[in-house]
PDB file of N, CA and C in Angstrom:
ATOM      1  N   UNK A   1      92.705 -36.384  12.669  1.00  0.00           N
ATOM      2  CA  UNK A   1      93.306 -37.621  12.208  1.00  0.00           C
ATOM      3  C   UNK A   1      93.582 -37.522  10.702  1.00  0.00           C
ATOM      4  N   UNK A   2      94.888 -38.150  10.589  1.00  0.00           N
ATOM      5  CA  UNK A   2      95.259 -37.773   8.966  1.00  0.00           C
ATOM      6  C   UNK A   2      94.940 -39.278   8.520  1.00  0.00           C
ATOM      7  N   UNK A   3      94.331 -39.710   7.278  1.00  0.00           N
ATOM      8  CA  UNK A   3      94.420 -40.988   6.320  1.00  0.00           C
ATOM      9  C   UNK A   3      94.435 -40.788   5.132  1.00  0.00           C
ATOM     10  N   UNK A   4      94.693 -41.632   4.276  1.00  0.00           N
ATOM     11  CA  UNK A   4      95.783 -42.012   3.270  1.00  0.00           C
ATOM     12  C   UNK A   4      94.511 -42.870   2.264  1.00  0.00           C
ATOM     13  N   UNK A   5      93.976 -42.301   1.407  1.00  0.00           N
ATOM     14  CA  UNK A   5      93.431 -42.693   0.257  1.00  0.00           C
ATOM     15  C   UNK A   5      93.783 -43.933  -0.180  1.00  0.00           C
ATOM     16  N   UNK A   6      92.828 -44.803  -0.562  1.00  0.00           N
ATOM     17  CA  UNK A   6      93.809 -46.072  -1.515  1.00  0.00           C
ATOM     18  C   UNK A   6      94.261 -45.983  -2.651  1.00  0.00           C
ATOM     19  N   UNK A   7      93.537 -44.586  -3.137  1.00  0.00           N
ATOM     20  CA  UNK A   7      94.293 -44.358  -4.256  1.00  0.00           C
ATOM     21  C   UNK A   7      96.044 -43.227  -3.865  1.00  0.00           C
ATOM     22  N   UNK A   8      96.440 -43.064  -3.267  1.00  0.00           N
ATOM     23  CA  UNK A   8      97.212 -42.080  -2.755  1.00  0.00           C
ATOM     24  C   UNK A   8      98.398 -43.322  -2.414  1.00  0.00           C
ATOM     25  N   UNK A   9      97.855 -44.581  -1.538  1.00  0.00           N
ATOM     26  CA  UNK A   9      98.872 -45.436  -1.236  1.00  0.00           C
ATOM     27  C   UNK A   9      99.019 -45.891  -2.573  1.00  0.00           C
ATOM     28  N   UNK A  10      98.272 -46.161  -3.851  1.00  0.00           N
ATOM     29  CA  UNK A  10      98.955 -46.972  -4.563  1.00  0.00           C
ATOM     30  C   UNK A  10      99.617 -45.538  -5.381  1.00  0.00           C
ATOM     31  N   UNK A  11      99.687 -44.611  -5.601  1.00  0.00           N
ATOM     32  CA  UNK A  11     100.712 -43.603  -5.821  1.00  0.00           C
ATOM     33  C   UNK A  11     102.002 -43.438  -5.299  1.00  0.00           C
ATOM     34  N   UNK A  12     102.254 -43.777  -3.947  1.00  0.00           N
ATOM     35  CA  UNK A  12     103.274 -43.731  -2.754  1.00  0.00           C
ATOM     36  C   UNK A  12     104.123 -45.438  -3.324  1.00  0.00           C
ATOM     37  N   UNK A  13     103.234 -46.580  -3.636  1.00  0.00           N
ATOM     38  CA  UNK A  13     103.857 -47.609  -4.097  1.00  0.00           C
ATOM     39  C   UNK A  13     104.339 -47.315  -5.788  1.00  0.00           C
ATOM     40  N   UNK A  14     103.487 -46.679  -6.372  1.00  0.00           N
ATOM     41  CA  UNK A  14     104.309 -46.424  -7.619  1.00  0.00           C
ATOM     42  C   UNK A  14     105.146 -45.677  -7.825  1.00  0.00           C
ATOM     43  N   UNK A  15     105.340 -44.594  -6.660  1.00  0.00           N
ATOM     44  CA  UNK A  15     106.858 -43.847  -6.449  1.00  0.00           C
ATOM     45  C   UNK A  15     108.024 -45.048  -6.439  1.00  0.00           C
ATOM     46  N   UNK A  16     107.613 -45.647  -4.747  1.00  0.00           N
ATOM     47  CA  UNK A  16     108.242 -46.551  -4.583  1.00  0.00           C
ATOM     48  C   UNK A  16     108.983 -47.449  -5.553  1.00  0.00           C
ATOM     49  N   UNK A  17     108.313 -48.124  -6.478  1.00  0.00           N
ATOM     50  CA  UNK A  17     108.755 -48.945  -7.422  1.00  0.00           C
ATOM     51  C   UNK A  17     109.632 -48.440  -8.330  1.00  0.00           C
ATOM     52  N   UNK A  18     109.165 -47.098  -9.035  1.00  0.00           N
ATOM     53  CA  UNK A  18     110.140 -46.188 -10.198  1.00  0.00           C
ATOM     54  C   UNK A  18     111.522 -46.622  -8.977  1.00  0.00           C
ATOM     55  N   UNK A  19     111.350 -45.357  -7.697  1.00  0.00           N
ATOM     56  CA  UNK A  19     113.047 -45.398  -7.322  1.00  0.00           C
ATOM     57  C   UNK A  19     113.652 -46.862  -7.396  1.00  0.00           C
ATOM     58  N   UNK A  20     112.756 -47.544  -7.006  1.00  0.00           N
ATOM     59  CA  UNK A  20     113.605 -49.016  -6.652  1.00  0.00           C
ATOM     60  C   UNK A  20     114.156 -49.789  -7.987  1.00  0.00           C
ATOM     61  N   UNK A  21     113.354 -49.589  -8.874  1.00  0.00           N
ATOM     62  CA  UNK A  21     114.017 -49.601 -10.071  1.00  0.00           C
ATOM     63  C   UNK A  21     115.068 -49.454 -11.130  1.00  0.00           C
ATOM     64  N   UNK A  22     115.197 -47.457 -10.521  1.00  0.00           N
ATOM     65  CA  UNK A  22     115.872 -46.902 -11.315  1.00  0.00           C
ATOM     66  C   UNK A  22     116.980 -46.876  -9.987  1.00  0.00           C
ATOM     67  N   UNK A  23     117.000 -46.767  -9.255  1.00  0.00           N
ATOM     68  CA  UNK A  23     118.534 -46.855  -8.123  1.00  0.00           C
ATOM     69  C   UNK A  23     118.512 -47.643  -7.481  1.00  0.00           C
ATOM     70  N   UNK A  24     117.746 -47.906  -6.774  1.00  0.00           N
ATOM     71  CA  UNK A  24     118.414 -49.176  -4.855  1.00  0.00           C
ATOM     72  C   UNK A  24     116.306 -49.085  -4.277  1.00  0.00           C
ATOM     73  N   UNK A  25     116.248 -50.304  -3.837  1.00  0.00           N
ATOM     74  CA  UNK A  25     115.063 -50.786  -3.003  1.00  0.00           C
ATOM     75  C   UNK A  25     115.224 -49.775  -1.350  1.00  0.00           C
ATOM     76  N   UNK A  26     116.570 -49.677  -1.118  1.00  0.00           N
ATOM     77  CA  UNK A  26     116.330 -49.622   0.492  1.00  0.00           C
ATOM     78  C   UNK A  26     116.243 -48.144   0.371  1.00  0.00           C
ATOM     79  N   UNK A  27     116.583 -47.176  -0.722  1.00  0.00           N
ATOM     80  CA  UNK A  27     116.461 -46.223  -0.976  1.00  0.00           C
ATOM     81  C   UNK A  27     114.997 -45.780  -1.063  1.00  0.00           C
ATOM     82  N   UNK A  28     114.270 -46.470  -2.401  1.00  0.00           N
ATOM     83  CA  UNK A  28     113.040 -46.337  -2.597  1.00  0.00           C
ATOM     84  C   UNK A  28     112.261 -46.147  -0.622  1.00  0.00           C
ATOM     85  N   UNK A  29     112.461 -47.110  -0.389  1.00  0.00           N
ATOM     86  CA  UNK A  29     111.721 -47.227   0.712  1.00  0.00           C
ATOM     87  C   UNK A  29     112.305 -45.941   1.986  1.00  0.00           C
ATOM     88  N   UNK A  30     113.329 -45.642   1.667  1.00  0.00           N
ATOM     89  CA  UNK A  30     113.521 -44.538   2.749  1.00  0.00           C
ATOM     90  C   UNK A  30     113.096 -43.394   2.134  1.00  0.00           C
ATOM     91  N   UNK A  31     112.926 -43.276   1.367  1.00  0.00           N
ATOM     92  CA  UNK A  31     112.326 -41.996   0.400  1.00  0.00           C
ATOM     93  C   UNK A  31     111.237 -41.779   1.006  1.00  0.00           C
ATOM     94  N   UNK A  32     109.665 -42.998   0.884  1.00  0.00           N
ATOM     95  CA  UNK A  32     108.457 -42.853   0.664  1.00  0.00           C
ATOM     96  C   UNK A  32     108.482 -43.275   2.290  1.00  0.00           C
ATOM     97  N   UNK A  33     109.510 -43.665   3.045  1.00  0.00           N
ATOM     98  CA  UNK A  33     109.055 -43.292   4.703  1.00  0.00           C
ATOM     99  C   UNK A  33     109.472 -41.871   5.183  1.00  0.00           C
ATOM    100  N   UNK A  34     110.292 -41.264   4.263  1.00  0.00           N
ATOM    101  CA  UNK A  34     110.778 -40.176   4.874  1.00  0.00           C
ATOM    102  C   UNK A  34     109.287 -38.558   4.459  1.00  0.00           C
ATOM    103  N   UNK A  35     108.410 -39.191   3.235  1.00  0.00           N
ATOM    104  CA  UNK A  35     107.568 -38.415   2.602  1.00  0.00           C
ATOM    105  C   UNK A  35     106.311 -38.410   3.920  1.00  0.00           C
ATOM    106  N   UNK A  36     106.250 -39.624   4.071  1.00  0.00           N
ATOM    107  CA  UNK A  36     104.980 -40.086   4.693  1.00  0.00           C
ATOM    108  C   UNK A  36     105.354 -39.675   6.380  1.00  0.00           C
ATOM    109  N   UNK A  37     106.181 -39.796   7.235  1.00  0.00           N
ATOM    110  CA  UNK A  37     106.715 -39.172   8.129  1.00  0.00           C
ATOM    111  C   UNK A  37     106.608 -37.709   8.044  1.00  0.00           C
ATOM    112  N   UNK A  38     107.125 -36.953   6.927  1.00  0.00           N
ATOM    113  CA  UNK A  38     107.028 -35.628   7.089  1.00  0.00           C
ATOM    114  C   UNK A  38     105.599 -34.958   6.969  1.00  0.00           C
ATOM    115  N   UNK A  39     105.219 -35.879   6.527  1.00  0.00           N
ATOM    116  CA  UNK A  39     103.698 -35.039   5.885  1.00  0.00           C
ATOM    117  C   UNK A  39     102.771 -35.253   7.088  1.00  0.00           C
ATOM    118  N   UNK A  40     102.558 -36.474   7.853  1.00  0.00           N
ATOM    119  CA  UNK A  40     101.397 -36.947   8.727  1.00  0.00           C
ATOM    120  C   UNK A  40     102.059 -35.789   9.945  1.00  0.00           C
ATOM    121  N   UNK A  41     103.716 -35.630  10.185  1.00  0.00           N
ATOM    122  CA  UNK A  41     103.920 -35.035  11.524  1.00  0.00           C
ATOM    123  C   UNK A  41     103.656 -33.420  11.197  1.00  0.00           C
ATOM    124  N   UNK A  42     104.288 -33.203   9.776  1.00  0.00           N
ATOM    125  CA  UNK A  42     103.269 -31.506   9.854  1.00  0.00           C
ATOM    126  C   UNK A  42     101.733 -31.492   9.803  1.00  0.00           C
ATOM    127  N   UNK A  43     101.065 -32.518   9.329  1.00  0.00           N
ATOM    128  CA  UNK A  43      99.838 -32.036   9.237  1.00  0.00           C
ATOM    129  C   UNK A  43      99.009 -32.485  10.662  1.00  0.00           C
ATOM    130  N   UNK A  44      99.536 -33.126  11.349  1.00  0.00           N
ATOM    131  CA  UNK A  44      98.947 -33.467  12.181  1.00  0.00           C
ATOM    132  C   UNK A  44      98.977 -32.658  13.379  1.00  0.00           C
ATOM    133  N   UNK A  45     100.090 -31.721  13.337  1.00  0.00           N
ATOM    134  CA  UNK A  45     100.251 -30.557  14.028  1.00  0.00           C
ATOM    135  C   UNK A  45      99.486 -29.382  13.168  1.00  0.00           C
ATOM    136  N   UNK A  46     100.010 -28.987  12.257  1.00  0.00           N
ATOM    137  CA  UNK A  46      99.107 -27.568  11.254  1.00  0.00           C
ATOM    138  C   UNK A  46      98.411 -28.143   9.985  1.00  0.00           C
ATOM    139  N   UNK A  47      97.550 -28.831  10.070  1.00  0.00           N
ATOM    140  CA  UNK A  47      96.168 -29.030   8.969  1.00  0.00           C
ATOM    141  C   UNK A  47      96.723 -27.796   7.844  1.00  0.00           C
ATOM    142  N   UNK A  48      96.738 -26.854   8.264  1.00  0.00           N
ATOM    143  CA  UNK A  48      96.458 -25.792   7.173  1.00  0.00           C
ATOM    144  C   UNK A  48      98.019 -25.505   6.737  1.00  0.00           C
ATOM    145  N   UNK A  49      98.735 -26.056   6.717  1.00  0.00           N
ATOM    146  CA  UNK A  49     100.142 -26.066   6.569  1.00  0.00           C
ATOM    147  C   UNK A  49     100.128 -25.488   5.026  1.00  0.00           C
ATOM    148  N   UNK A  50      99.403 -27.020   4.198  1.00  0.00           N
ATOM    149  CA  UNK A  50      99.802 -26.710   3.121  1.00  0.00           C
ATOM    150  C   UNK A  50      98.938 -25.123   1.831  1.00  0.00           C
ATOM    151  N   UNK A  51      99.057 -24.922   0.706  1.00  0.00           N
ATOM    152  CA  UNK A  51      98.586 -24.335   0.104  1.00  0.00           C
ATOM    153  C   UNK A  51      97.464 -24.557  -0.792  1.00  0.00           C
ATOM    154  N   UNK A  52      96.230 -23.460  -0.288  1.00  0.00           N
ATOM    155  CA  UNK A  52      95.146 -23.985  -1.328  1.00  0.00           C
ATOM    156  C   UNK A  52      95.250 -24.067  -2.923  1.00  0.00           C
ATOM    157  N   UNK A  53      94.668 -25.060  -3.373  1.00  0.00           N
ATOM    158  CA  UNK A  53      94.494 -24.980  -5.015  1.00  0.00           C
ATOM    159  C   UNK A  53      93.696 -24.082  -5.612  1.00  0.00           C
ATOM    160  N   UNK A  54      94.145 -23.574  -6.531  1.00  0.00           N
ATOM    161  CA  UNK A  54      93.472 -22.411  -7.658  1.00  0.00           C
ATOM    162  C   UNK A  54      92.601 -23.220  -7.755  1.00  0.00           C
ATOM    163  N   UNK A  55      92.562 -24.150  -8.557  1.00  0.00           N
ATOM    164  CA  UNK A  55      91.716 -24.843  -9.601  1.00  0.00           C
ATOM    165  C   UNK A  55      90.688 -25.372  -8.572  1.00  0.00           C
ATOM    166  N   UNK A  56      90.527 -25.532  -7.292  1.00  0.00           N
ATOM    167  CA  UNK A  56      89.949 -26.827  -6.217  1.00  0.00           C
ATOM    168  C   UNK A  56      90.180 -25.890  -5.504  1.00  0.00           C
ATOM    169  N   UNK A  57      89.520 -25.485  -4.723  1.00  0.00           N
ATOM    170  CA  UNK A  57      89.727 -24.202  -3.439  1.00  0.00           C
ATOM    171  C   UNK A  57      89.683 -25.586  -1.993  1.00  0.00           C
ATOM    172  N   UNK A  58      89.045 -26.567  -2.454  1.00  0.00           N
ATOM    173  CA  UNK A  58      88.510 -27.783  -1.891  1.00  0.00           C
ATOM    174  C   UNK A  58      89.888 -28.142  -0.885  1.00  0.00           C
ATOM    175  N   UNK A  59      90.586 -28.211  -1.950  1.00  0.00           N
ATOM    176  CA  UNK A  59      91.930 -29.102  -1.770  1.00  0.00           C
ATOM    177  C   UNK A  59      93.307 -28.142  -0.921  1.00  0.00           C
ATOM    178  N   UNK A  60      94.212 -28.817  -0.520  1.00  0.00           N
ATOM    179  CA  UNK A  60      95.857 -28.314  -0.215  1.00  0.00           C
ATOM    180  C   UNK A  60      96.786 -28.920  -0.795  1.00  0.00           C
ATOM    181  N   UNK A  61      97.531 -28.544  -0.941  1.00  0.00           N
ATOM    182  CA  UNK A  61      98.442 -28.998  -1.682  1.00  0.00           C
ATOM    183  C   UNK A  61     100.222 -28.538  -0.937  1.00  0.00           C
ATOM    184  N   UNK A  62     100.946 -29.625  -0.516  1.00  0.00           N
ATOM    185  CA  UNK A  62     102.277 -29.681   0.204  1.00  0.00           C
ATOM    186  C   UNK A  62     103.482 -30.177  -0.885  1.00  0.00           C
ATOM    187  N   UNK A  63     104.329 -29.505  -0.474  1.00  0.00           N
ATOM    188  CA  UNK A  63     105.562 -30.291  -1.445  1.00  0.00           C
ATOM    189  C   UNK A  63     106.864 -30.652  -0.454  1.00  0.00           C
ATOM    190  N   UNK A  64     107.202 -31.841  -0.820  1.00  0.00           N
ATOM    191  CA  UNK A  64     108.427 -32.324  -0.784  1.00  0.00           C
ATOM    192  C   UNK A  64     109.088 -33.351  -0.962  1.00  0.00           C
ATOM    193  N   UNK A  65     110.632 -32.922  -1.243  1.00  0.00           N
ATOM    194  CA  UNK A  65     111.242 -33.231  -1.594  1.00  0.00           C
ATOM    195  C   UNK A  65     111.207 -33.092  -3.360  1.00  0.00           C
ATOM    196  N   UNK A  66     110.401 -32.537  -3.965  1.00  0.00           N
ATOM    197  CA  UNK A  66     109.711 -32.166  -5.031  1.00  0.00           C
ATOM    198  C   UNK A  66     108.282 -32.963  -5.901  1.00  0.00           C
ATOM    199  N   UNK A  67     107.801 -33.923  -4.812  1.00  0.00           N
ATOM    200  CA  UNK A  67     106.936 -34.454  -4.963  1.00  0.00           C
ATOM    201  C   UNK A  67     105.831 -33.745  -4.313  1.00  0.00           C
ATOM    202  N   UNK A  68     104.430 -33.662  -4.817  1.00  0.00           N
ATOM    203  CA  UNK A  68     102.931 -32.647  -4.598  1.00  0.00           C
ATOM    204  C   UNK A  68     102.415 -33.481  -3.822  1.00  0.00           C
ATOM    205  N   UNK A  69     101.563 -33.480  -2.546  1.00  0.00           N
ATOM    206  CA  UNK A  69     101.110 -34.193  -1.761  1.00  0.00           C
ATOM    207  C   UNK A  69      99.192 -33.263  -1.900  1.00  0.00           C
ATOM    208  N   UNK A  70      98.403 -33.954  -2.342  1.00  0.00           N
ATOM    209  CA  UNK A  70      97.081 -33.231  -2.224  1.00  0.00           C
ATOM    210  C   UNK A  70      96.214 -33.953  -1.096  1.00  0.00           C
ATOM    211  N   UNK A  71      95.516 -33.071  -0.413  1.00  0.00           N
ATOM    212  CA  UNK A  71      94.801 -33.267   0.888  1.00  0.00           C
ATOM    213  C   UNK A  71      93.807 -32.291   0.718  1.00  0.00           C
ATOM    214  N   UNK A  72      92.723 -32.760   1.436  1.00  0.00           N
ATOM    215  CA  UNK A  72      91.028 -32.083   1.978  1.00  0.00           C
ATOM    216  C   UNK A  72      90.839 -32.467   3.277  1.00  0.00           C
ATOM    217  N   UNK A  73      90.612 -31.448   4.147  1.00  0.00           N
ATOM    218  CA  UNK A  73      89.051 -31.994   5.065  1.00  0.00           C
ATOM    219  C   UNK A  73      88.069 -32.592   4.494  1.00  0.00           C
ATOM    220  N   UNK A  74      87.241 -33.865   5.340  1.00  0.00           N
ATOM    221  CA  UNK A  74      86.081 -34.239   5.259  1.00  0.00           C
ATOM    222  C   UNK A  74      85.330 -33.446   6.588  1.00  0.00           C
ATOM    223  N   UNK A  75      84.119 -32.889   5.497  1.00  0.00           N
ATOM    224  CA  UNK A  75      83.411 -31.942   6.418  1.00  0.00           C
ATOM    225  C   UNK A  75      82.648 -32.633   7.720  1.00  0.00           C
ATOM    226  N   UNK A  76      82.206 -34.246   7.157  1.00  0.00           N
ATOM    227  CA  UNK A  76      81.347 -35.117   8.105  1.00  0.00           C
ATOM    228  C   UNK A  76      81.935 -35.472   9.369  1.00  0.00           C
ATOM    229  N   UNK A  77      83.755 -35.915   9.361  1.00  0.00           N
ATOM    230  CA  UNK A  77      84.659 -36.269  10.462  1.00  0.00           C
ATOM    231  C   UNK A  77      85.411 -35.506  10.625  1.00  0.00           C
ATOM    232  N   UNK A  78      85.310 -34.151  10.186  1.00  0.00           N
ATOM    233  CA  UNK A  78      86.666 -33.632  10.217  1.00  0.00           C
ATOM    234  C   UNK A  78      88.181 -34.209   9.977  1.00  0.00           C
ATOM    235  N   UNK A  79      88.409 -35.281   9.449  1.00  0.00           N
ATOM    236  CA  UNK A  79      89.814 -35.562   9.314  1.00  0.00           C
ATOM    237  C   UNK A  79      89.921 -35.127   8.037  1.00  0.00           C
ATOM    238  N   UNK A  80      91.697 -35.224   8.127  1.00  0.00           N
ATOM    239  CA  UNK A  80      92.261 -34.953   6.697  1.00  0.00           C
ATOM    240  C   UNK A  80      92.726 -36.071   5.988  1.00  0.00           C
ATOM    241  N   UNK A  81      92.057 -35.923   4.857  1.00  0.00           N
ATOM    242  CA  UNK A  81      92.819 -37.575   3.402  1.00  0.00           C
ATOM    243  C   UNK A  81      93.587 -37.199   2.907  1.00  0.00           C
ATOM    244  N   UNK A  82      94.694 -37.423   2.580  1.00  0.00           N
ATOM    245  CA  UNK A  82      95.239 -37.386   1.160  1.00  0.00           C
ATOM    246  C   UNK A  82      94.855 -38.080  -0.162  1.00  0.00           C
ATOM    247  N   UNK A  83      94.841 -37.113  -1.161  1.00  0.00           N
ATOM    248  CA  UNK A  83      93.819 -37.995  -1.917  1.00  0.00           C
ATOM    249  C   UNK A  83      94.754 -38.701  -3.277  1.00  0.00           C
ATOM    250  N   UNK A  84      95.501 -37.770  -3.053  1.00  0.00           N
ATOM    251  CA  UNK A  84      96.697 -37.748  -4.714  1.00  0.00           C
ATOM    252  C   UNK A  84      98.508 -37.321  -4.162  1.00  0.00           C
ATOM    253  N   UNK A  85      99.122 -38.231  -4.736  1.00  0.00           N
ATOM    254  CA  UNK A  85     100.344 -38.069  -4.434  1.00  0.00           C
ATOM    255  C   UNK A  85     100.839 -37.990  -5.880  1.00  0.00           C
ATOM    256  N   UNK A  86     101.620 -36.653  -6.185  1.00  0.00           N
ATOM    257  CA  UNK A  86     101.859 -36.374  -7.866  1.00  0.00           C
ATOM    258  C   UNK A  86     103.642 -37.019  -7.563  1.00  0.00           C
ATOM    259  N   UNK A  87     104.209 -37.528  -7.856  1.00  0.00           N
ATOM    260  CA  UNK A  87     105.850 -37.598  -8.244  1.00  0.00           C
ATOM    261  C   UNK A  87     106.434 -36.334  -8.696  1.00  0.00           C
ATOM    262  N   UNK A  88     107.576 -35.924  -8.644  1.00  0.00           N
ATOM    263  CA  UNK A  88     108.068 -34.949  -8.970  1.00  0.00           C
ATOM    264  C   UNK A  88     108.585 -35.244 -10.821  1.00  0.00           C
ATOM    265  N   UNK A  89     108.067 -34.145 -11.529  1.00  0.00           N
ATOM    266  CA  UNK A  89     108.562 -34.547 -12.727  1.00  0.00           C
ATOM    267  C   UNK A  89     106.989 -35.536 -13.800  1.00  0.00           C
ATOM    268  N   UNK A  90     106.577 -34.837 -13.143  1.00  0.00           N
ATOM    269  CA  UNK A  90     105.017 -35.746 -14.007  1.00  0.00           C
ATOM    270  C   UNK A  90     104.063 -35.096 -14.206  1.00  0.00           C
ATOM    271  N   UNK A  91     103.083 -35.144 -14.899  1.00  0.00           N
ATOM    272  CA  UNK A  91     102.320 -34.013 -15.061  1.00  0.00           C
ATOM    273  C   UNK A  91     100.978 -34.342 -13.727  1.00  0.00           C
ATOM    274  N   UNK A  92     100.322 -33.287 -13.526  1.00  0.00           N
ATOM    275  CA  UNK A  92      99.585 -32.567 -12.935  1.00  0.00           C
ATOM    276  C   UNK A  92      98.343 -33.357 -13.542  1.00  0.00           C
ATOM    277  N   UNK A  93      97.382 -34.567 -12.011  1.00  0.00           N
ATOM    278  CA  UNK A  93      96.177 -34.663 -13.197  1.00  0.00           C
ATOM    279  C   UNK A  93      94.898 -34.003 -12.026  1.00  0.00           C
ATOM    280  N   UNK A  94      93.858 -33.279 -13.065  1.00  0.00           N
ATOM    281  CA  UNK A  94      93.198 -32.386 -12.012  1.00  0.00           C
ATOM    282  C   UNK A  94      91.983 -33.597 -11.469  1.00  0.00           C
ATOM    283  N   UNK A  95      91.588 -34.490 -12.504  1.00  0.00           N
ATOM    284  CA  UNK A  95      90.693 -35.135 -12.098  1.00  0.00           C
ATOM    285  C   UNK A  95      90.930 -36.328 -10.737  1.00  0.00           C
ATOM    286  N   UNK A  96      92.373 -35.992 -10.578  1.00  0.00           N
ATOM    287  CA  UNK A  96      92.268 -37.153  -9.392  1.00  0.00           C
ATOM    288  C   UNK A  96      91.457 -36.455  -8.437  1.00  0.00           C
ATOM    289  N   UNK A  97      91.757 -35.067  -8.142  1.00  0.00           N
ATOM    290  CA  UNK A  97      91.318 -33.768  -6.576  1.00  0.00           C
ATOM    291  C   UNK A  97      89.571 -34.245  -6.651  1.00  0.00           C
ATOM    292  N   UNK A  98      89.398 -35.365  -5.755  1.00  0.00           N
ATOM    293  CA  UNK A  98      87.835 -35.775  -6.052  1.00  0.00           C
ATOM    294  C   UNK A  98      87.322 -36.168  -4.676  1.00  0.00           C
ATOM    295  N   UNK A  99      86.486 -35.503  -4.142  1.00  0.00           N
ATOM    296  CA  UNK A  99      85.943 -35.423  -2.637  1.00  0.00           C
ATOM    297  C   UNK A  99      84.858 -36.989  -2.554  1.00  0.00           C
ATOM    298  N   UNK A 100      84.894 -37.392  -3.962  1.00  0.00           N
ATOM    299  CA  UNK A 100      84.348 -38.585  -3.649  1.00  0.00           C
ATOM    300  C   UNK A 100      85.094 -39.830  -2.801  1.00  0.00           C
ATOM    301  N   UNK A 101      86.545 -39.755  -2.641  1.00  0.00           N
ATOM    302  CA  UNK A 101      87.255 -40.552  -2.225  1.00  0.00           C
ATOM    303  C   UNK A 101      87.482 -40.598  -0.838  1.00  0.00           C
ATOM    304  N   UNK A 102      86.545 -39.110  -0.580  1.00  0.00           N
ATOM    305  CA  UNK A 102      86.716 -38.986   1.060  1.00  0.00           C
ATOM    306  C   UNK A 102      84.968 -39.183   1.906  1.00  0.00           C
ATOM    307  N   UNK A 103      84.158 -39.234   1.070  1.00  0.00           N
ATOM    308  CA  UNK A 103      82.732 -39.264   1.501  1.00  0.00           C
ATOM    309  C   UNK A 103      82.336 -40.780   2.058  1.00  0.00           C
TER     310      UNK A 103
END
């Protein structure tokens, strides 16, 4: 089972908001359904899809559309979280990759 951090949804809403901002609402929103669609149907088929982190061996890390999608197993349920959703064009923060958000 894949779930979605609360910190990860309010990342996915602050995507949301920039596009809707800077171009069209119905856009924004087909964007961050088209992210969230792609990511739950690959991972929910291949877990290991994405690529481990140097820095976090912990973590995976998926891209698209040029936005970073970070995910872990929880060792207790076996499911996968996403914990951090980076935007494309932003910097890289390491302290979000935190297994506390999945315990």
């Amino acid at each position: 089972m894949l779930k979605w951090t609360p910190k990860s949804e309010i990342d996915l809403d602050q995507i949301r908001e920039h596009i809707a901002m800077q171009f069209d609402v119905d856009l924004a929103i087909e964007i961050i359904n088209n992210l969230i669609d792609h990511v739950e149907t690959l991972l929910s088929s291949n877990p290991l899809a994405g690529h481990i982190v140097e820095s976090n061996p912990l973590f995976s890390k998926l891209v698209f559309d040029g936005n970073s999608i970070y995910y872990c197993e929880n060792p207790k349920d076996k499911h996968l979280y996403i914990v951090y959703v980076r935007a494309r064009g932003t910097d890289y923060q390491d302290n979000r990759l935190s297994t506390q958000e999945v315990a």
